[in-house]
PDB file of N, CA and C in Angstrom:
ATOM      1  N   UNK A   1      86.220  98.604  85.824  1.00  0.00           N
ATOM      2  CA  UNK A   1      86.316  99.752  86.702  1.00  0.00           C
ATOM      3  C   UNK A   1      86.196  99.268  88.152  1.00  0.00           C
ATOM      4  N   UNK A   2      86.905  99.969  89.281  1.00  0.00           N
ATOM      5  CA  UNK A   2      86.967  99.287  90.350  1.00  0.00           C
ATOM      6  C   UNK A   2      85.751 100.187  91.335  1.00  0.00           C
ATOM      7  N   UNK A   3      85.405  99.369  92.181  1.00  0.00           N
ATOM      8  CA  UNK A   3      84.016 100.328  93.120  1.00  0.00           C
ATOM      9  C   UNK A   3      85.153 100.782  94.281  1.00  0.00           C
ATOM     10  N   UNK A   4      84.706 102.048  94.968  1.00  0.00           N
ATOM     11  CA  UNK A   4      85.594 102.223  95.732  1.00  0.00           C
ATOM     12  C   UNK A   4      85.477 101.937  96.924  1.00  0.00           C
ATOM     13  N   UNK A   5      83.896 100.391  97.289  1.00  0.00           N
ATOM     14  CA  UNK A   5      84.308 100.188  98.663  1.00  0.00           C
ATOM     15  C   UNK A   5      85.582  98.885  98.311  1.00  0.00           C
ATOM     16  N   UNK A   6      85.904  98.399  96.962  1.00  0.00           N
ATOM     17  CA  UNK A   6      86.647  97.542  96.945  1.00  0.00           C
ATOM     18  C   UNK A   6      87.994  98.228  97.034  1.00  0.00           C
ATOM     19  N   UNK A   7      88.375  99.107  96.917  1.00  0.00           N
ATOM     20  CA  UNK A   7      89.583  99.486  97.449  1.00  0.00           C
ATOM     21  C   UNK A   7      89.583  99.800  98.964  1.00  0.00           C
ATOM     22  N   UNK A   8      89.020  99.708  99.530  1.00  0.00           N
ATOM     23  CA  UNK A   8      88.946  99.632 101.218  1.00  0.00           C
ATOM     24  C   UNK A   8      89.479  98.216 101.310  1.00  0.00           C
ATOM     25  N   UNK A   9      88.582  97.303 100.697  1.00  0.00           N
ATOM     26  CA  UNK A   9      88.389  95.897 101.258  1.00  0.00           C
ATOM     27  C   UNK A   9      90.039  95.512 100.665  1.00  0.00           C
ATOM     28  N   UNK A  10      90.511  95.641 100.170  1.00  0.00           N
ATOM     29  CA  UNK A  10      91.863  95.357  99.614  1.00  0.00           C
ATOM     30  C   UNK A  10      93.249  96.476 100.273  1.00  0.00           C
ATOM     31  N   UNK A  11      92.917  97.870 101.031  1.00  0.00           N
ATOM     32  CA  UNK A  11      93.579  97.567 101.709  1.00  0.00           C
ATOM     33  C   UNK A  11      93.503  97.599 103.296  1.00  0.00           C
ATOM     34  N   UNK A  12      92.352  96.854 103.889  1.00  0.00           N
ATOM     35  CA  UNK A  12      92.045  96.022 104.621  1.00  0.00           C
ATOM     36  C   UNK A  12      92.724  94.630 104.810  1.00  0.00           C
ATOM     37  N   UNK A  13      92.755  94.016 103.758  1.00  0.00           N
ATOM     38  CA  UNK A  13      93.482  93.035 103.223  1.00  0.00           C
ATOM     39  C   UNK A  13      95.146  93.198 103.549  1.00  0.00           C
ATOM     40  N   UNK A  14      95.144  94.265 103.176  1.00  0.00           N
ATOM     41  CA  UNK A  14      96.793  93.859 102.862  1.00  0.00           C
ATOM     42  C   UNK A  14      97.379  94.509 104.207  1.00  0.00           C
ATOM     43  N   UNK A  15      95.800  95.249 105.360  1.00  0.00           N
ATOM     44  CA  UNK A  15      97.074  95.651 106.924  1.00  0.00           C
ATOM     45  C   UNK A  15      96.835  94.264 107.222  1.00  0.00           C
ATOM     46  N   UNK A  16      95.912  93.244 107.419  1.00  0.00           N
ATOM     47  CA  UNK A  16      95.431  91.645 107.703  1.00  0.00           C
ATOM     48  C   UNK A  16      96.641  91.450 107.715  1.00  0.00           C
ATOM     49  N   UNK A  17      97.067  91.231 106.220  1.00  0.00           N
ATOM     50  CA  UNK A  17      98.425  90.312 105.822  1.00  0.00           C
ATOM     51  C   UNK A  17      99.221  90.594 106.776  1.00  0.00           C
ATOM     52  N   UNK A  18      99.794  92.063 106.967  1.00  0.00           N
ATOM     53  CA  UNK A  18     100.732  92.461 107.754  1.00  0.00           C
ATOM     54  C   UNK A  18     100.358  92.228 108.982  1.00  0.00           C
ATOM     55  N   UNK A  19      99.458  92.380 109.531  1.00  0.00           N
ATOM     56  CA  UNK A  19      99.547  91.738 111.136  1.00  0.00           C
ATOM     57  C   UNK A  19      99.911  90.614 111.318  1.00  0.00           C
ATOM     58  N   UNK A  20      99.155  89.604 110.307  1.00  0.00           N
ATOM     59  CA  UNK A  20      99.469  88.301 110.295  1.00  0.00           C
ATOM     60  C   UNK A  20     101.259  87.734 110.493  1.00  0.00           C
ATOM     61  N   UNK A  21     102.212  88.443 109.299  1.00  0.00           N
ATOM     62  CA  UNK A  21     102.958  88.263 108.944  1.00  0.00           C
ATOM     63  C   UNK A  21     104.032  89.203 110.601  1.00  0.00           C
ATOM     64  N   UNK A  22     103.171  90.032 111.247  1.00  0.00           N
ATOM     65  CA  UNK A  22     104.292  90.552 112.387  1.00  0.00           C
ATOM     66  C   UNK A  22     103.572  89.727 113.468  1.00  0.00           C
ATOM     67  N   UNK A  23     102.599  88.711 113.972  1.00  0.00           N
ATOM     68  CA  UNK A  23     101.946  87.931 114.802  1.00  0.00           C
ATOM     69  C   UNK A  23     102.982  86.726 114.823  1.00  0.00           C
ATOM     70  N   UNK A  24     103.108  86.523 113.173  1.00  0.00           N
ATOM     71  CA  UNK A  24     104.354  85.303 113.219  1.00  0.00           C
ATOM     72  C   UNK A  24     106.002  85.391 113.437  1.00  0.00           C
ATOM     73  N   UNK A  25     106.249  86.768 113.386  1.00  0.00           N
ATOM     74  CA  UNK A  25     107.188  87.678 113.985  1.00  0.00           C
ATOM     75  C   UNK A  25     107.356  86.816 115.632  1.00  0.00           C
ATOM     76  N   UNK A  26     106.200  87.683 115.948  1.00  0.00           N
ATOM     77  CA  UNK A  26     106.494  87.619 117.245  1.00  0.00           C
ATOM     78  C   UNK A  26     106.341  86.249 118.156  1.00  0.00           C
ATOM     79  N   UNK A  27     105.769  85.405 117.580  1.00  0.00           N
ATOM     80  CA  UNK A  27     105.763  84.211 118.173  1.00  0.00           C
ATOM     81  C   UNK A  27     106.870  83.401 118.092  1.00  0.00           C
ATOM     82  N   UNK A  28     107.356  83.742 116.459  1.00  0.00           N
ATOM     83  CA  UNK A  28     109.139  83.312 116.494  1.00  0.00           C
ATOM     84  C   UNK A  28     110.103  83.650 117.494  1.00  0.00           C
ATOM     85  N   UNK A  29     109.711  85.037 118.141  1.00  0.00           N
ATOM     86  CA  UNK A  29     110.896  86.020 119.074  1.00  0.00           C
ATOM     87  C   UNK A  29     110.058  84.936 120.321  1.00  0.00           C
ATOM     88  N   UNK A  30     109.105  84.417 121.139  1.00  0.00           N
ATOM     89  CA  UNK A  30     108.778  84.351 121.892  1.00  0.00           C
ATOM     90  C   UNK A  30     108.840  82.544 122.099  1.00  0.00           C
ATOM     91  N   UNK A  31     109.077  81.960 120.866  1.00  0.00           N
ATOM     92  CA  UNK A  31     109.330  80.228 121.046  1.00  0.00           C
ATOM     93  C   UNK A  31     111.165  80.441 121.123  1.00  0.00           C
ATOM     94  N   UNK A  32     111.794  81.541 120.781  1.00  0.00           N
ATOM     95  CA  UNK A  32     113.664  81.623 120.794  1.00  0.00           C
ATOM     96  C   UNK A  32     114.024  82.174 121.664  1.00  0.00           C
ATOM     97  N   UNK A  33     112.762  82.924 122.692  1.00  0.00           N
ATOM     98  CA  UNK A  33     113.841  84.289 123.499  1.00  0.00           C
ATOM     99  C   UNK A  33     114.987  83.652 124.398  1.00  0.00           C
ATOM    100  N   UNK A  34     115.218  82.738 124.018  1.00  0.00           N
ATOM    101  CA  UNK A  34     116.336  82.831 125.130  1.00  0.00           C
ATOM    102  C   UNK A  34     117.730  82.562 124.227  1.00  0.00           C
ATOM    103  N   UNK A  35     117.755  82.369 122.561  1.00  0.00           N
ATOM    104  CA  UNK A  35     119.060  82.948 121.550  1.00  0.00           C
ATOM    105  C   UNK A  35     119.016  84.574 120.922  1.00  0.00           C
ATOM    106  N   UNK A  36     120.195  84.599 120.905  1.00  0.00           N
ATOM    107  CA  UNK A  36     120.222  85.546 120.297  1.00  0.00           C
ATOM    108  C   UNK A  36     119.056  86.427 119.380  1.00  0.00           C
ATOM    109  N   UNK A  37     118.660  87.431 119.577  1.00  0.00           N
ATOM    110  CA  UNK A  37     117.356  87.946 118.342  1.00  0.00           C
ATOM    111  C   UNK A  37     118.628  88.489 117.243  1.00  0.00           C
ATOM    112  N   UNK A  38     118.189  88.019 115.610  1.00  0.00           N
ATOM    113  CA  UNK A  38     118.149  88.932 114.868  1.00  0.00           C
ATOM    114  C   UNK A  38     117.393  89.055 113.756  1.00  0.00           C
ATOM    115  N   UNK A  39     117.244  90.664 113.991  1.00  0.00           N
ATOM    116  CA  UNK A  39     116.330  90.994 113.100  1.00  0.00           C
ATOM    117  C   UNK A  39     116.529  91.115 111.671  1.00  0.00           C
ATOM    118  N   UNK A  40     117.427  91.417 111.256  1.00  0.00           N
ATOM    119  CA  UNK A  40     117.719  91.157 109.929  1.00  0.00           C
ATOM    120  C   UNK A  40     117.356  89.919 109.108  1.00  0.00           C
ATOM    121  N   UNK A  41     117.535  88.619 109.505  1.00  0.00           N
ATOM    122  CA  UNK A  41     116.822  87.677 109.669  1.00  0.00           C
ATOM    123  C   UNK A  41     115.155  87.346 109.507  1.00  0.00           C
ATOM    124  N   UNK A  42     114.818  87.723 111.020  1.00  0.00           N
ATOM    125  CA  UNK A  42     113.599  88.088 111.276  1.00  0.00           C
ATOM    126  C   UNK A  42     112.933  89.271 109.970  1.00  0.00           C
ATOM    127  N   UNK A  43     113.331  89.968 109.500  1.00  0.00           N
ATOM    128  CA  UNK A  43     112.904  91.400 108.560  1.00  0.00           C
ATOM    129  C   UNK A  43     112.757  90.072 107.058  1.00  0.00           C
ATOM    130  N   UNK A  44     113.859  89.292 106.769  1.00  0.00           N
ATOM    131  CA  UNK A  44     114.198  88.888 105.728  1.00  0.00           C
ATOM    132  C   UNK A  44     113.005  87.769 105.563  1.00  0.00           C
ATOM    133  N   UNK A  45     112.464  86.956 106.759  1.00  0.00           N
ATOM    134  CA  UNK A  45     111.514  86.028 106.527  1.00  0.00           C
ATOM    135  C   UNK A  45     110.099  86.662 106.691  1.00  0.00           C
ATOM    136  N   UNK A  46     109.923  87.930 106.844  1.00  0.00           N
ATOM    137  CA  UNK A  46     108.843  88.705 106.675  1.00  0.00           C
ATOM    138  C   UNK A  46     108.470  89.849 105.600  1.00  0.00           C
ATOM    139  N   UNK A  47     109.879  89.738 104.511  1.00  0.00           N
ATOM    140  CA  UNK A  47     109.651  90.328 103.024  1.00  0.00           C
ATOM    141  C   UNK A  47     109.928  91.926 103.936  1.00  0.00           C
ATOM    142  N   UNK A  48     110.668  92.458 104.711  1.00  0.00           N
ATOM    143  CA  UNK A  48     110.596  93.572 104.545  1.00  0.00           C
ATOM    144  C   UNK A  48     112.511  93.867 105.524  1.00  0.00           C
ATOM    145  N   UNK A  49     112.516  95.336 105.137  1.00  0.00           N
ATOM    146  CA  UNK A  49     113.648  95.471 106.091  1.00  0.00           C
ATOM    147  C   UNK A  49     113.561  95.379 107.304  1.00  0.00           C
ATOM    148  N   UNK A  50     115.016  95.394 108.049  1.00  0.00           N
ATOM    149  CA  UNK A  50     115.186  95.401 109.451  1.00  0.00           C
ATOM    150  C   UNK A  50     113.997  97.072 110.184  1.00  0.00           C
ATOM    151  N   UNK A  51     114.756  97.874 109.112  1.00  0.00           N
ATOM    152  CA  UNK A  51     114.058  99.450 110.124  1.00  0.00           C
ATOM    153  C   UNK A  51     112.355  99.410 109.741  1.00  0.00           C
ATOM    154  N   UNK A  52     111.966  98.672 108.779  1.00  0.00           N
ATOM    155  CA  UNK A  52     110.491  98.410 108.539  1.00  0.00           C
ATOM    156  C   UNK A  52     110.237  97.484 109.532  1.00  0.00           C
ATOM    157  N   UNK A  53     110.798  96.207 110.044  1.00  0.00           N
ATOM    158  CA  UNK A  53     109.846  95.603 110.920  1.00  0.00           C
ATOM    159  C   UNK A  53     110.430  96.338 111.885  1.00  0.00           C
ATOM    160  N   UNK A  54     111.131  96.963 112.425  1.00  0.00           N
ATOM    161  CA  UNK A  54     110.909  97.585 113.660  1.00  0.00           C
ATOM    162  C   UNK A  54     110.120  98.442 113.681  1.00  0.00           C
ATOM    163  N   UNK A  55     109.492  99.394 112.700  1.00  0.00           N
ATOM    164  CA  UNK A  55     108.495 100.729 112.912  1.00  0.00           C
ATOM    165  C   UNK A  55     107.124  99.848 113.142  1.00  0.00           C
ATOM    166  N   UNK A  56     106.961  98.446 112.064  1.00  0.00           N
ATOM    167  CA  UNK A  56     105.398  97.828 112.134  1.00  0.00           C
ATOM    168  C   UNK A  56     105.440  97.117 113.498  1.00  0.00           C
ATOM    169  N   UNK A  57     106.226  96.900 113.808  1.00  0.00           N
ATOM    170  CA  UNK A  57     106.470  95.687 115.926  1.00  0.00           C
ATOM    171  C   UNK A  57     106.064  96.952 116.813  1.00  0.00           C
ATOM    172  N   UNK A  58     106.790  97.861 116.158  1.00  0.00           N
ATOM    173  CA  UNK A  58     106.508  98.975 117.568  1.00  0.00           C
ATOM    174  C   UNK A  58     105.237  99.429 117.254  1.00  0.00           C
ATOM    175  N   UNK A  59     104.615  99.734 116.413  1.00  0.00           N
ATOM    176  CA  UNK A  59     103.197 100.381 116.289  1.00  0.00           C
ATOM    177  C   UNK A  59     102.112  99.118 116.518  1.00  0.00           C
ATOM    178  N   UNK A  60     102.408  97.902 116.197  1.00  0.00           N
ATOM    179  CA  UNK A  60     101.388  96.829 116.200  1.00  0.00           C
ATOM    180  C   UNK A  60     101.984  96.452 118.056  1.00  0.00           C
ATOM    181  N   UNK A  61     103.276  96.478 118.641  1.00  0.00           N
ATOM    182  CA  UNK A  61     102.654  95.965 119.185  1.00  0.00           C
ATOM    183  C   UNK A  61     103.274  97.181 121.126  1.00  0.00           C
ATOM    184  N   UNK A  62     103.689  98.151 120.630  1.00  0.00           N
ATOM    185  CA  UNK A  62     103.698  98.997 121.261  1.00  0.00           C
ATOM    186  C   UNK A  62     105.197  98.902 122.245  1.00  0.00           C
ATOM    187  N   UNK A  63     105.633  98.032 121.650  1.00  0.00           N
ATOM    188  CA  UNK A  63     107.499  97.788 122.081  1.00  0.00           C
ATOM    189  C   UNK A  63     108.404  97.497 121.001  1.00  0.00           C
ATOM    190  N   UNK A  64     109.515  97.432 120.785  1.00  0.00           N
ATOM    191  CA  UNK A  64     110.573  96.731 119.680  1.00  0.00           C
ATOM    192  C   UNK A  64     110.760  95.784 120.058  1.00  0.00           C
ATOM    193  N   UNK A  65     111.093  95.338 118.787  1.00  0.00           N
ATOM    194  CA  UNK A  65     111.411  93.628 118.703  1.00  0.00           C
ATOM    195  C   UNK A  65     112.437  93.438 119.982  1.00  0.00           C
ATOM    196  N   UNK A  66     113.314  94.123 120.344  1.00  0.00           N
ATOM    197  CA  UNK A  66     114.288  94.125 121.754  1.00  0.00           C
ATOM    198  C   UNK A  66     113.521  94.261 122.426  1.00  0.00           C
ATOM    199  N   UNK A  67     112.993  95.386 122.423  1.00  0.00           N
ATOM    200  CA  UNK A  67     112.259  95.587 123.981  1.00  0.00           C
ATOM    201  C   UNK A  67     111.139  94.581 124.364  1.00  0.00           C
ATOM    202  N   UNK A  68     110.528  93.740 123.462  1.00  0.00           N
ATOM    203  CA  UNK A  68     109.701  92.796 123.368  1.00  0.00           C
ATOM    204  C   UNK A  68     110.628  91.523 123.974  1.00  0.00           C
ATOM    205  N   UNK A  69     111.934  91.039 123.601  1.00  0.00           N
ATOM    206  CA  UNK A  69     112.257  89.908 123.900  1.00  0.00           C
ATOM    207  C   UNK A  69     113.285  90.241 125.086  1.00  0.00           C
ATOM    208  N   UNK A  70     113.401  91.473 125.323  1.00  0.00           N
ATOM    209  CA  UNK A  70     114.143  91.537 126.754  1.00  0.00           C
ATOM    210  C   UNK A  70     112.968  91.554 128.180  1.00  0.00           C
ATOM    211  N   UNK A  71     111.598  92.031 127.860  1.00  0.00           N
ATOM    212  CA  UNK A  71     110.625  91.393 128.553  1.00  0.00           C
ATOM    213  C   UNK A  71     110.355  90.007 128.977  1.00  0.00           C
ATOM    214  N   UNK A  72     110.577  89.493 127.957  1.00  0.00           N
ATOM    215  CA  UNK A  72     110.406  87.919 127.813  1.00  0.00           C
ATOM    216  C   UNK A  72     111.466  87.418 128.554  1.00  0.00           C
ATOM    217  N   UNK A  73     112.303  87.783 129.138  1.00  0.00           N
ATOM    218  CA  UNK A  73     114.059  86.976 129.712  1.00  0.00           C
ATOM    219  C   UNK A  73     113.209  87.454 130.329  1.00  0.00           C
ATOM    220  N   UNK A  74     113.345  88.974 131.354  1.00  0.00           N
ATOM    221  CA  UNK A  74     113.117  89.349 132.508  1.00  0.00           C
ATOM    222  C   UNK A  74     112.024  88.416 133.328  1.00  0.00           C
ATOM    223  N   UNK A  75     110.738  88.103 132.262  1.00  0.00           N
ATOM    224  CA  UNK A  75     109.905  88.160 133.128  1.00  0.00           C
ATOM    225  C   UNK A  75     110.126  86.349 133.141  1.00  0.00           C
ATOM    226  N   UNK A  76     110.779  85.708 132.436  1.00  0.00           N
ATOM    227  CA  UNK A  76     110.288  84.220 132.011  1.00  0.00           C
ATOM    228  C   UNK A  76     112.119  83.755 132.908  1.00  0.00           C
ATOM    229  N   UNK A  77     112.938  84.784 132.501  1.00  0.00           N
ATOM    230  CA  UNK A  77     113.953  84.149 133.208  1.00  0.00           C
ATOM    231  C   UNK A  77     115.112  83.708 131.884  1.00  0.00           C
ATOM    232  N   UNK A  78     116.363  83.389 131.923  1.00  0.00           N
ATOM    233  CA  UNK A  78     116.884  82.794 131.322  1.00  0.00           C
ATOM    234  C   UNK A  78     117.712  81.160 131.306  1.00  0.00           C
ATOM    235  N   UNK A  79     117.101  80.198 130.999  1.00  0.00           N
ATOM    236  CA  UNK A  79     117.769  79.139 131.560  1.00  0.00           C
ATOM    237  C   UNK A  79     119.377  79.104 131.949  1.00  0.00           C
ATOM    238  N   UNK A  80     119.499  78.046 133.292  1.00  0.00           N
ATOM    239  CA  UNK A  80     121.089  77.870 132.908  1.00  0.00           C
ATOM    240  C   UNK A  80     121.848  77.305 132.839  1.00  0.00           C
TER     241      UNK A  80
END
């Protein structure tokens, strides 16, 4: 039988995972911003769809995966 602070702690666990897994998201968009982003891609090496990692990027990190790496040109520049 399961206790029910262990269903907290498990899914505790599994938003962890997901931050983890959109932290490595975004450090991918932020070591490339200056190729092309795609997310489909990006969605596919994070086990979920394109319109799923865009709802978890924008709520974790309060921009889209675009609007996140068009910051990154603006503010960092684009080589040339």
């Amino acid at each position: 039988m399961c206790r029910p602070a262990w269903a907290g702690a498990r899914t505790e666990a599994v938003r962890l995972r997901a931050l983890k897994d959109l932290r490595r998201i975004r450090d991918r968009i932020d070591r490339a911003y200056t190729r092309p982003l795609d997310v489909p891609a990006l969605a596919r090496e994070a086990g979920l769809t394109a319109g799923a990692l865009h709802l978890a990027f924008t709520e974790a990190y309060g921009t889209t995966p675009y609007g996140f790496v068009t910051a990154l040109r603006a503010t960092r520049g684009t080589p040339a």
